[in-house]
Protein backbone atom coordinates (compact mmCIF):
# COMPACT_ATOMS: atom_id res chain seq x y z
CA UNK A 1 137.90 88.89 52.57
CA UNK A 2 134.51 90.80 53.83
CA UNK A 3 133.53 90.46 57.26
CA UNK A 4 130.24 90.87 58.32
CA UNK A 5 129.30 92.77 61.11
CA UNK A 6 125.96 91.94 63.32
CA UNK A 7 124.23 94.17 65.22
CA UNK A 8 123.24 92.74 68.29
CA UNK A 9 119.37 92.49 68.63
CA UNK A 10 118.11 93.39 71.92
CA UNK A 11 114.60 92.33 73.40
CA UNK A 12 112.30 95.87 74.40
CA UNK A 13 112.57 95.61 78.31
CA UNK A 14 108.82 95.47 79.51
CA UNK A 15 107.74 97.84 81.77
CA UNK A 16 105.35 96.75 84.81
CA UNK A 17 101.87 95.54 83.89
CA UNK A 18 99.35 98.65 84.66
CA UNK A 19 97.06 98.01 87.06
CA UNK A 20 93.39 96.35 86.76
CA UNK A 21 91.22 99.22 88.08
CA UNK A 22 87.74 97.73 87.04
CA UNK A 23 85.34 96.47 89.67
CA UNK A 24 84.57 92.77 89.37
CA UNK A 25 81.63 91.15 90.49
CA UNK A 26 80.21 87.28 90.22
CA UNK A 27 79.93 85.08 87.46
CA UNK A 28 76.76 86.12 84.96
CA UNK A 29 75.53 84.39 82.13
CA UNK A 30 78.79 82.16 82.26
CA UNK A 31 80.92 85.33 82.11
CA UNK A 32 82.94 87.48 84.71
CA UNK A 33 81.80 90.93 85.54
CA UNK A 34 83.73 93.66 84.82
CA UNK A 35 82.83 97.33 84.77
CA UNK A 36 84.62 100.73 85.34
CA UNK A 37 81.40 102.19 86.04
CA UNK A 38 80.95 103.66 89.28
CA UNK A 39 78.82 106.23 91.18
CA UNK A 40 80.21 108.77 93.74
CA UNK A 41 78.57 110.67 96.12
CA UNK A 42 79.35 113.66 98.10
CA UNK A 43 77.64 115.00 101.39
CA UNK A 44 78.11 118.59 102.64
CA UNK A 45 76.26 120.04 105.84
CA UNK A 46 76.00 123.53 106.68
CA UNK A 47 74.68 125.40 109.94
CA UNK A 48 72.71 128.82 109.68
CA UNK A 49 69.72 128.06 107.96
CA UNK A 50 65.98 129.50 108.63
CA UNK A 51 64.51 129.60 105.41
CA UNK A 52 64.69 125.99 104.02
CA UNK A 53 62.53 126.16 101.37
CA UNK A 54 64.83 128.48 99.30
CA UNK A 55 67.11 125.57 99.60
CA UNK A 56 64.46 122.85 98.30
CA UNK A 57 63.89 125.56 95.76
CA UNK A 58 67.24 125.74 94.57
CA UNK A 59 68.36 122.46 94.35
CA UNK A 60 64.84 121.54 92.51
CA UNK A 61 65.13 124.56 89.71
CA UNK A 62 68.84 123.08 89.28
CA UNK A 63 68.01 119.73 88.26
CA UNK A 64 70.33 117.35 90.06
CA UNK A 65 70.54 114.46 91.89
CA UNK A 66 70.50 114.59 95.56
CA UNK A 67 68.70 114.80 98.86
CA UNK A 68 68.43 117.86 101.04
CA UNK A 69 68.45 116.83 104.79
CA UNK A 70 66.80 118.49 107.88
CA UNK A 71 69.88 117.77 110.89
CA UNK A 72 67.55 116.69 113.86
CA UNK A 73 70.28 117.90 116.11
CA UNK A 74 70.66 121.39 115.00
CA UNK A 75 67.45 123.63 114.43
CA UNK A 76 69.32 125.46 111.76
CA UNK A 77 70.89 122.30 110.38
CA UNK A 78 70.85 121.02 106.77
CA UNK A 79 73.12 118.42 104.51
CA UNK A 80 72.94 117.87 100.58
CA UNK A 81 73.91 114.53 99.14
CA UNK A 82 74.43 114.80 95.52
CA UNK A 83 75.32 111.98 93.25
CA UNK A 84 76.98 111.17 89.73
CA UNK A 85 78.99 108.80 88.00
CA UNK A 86 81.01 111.56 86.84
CA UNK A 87 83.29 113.46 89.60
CA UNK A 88 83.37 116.82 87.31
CA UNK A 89 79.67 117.39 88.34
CA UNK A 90 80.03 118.64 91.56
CA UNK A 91 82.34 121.01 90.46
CA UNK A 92 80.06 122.26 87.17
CA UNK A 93 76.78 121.79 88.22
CA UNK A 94 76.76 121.41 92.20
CA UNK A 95 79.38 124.28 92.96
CA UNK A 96 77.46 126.78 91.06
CA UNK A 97 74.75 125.90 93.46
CA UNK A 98 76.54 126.01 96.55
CA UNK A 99 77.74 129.57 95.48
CA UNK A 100 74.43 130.83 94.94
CA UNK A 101 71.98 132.91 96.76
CA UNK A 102 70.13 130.31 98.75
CA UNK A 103 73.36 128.58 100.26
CA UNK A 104 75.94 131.33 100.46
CA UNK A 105 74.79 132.49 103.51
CA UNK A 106 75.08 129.61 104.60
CA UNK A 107 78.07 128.21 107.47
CA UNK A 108 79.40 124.56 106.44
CA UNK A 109 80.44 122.20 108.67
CA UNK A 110 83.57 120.69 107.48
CA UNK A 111 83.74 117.76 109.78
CA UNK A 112 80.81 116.21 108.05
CA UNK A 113 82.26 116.61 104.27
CA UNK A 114 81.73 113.22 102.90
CA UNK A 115 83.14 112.02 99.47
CA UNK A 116 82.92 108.70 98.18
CA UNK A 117 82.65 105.91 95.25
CA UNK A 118 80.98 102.89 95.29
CA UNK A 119 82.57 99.49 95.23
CA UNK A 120 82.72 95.78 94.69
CA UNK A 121 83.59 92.81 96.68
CA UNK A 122 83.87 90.96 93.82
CA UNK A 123 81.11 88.34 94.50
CA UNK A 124 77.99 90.33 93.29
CA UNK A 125 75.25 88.78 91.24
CA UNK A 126 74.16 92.06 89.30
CA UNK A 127 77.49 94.40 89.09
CA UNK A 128 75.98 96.98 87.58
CA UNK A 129 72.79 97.08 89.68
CA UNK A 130 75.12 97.72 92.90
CA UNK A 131 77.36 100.08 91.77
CA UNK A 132 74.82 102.35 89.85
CA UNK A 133 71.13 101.82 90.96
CA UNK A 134 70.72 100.28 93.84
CA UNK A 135 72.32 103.22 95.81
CA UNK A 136 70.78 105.65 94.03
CA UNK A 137 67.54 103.44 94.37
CA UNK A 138 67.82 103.46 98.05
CA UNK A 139 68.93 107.28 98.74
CA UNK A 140 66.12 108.51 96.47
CA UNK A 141 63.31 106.11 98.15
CA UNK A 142 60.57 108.57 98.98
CA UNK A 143 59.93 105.94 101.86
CA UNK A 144 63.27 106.07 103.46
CA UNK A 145 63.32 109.70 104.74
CA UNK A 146 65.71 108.99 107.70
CA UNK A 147 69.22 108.91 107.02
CA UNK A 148 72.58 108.48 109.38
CA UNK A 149 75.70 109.41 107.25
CA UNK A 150 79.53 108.83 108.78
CA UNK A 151 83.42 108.36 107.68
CA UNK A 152 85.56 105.66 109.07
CA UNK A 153 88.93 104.04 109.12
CA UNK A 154 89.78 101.07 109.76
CA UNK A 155 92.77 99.86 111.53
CA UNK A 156 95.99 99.10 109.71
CA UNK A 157 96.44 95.62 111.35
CA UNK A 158 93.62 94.52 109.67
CA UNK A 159 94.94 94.65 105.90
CA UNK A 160 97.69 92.39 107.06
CA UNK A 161 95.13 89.25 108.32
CA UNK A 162 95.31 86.72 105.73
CA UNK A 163 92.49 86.65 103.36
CA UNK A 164 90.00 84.47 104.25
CA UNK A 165 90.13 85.90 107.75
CA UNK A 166 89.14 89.01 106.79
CA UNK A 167 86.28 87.19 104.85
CA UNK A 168 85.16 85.79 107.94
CA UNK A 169 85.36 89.37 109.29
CA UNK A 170 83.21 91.28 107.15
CA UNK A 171 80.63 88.26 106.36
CA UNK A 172 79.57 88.65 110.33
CA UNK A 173 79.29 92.32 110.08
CA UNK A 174 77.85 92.09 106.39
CA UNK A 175 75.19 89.35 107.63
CA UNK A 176 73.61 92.06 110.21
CA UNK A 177 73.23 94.34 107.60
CA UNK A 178 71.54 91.92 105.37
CA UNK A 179 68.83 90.82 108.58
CA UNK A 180 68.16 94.61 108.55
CA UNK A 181 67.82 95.12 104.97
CA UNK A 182 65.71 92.08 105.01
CA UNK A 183 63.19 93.46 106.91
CA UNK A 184 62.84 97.01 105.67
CA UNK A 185 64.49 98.41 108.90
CA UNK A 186 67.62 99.69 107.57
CA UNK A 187 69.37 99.64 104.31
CA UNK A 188 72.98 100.52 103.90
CA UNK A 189 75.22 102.83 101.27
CA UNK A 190 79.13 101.86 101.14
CA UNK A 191 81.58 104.03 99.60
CA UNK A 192 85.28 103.72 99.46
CA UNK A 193 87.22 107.16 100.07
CA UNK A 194 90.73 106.48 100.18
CA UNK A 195 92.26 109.50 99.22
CA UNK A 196 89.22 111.49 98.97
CA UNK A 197 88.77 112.35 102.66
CA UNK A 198 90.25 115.39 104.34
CA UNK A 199 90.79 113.00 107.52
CA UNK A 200 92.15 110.29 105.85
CA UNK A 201 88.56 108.22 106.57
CA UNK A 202 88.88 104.75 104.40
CA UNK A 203 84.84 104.38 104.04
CA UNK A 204 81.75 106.45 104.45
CA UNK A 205 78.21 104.56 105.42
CA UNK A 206 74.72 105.78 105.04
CA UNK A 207 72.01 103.89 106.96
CA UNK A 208 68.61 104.56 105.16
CA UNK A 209 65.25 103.92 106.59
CA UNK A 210 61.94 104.95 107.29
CA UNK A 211 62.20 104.92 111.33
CA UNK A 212 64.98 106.58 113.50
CA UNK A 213 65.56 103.83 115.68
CA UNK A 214 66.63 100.95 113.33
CA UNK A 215 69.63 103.00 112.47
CA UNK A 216 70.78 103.50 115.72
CA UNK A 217 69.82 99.66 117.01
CA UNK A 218 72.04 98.56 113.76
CA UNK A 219 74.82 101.00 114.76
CA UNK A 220 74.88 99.21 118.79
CA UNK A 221 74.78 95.76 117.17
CA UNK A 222 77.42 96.44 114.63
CA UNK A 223 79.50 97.54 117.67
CA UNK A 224 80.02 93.59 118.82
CA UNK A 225 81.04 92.28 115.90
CA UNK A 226 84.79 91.71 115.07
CA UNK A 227 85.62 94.52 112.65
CA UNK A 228 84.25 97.54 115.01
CA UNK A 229 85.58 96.09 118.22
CA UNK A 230 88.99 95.08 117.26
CA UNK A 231 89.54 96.61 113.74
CA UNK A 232 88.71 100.01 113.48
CA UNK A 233 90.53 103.32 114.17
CA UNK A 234 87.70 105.73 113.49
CA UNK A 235 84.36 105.99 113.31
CA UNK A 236 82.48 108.99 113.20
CA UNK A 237 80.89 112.02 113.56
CA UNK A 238 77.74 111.13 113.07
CA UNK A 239 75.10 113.11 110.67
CA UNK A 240 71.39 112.54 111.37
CA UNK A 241 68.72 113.87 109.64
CA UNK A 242 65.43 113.57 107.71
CA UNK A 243 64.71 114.15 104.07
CA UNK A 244 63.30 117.43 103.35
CA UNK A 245 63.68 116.92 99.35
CA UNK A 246 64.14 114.27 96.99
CA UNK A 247 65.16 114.35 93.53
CA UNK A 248 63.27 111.74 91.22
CA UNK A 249 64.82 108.23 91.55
């Protein structure tokens, strides 16, 4: 008599679901956004500089993205923001730059090195519009010549308040910069660095504009509200400068 043998069958043991990396926005046309799309921007200053046309002449030959900066508190001051979706650009086509005649004589300033990506909160109407082209819109804006750019952190306690606090939190710092947007006085770039600062900064902010004073009256005013009093570890230093060059929006 035969006996049959069975091989037990065994179920493939599932690994861990990978992560959801896409930015989500609001509900459009009866359908969720979604997008992995997502501009970064980085800002280096430098010290040393009394010629700063040869800089407006390099970065203009070279065909990228960006804004040279003037830094109203140093004579010899400049910045360049640069901006892509892809991160290999500043590596293939700013770096060469950077390297070249007109900024290697140059001295940078590596407590203003800024890095950053842009972001959802997960409620926005056009997705695409504020991750791609409204910052570039608004960095590029021959109008808006005046520009403060800065890292923070924020505090660790304030990842552990439940959810809707935290809401509650940002909508009364996120409503000033709407009033100010509102009325052409300042208009604001956010840009999630985790991991991408030297510091360990969380965020960097640029506050665009065509006058100096708006930035700094939205800078005192954001200091009352929740977040900055209670909820931040870090803010700061503080770039300020003018456009000297533009590259076409």
């Amino acid at each position: 008599m035969s006996s049959t043998a069975h091989t037990p069958t065994h179920t493939p043991r599932r690994g861990p679901e990978p992560p959801d990396l896409s930015e989500k926005g609001g509900m459009k046309d009866g359908q969720p956004q979604r997008s992995d799309a997502r501009l970064f921007m980085q800002f280096l200053a430098f010290g040393g500089c009394e010629n700063s046309q040869r800089l407006v002449d390099a970065v203009g030959d070279a065909g990228i993205s960006g804004v040279l900066y003037e830094d109203v508190n140093d004579p010899r001051g400049v910045a360049l923001l640069t901006l892509s979706e892809d991160p290999n650009f500043f590596l293939d086509r700013v770096r060469p730059i950077l390297n070249g005649p007109a900024f290697r004589p140059l001295v940078q300033k590596p407590e203003y090195t800024m890095l950053g990506r842009t972001y959802s909160l997960g409620y926005e109407p056009d997705l695409i519009d504020v991750l791609l082209h409204r910052p570039r819109r608004t960095v590029l804006n021959p109008e808006w010549r005046w520009a403060v750019w800065y890292p923070l952190r924020r505090a660790g306690k304030f990842a552990q308040l439940p959810t809707e606090e935290q809401r509650v939190i940002l909508a009364e710092h996120g409503a000033i910069g709407m009033s100010f947007g509102v009325a052409d006085y300042a208009h604001d770039i956010r840009l999630a660095c985790h991991g991408l600062d030297k510091d360990d900064n969380d965020f960097v902010v640029g506050l665009i504009g065509k006058d100096l004073y708006p930035l700094s009256a939205i800078v005192q005013m954001m200091r009352k509200t929740q977040q900055t009093s209670l909820y931040l570890e870090r803010l700061g230093p503080f770039f300020v400068g003018r456009a000297l060059w533009q590259s076409t929006p």
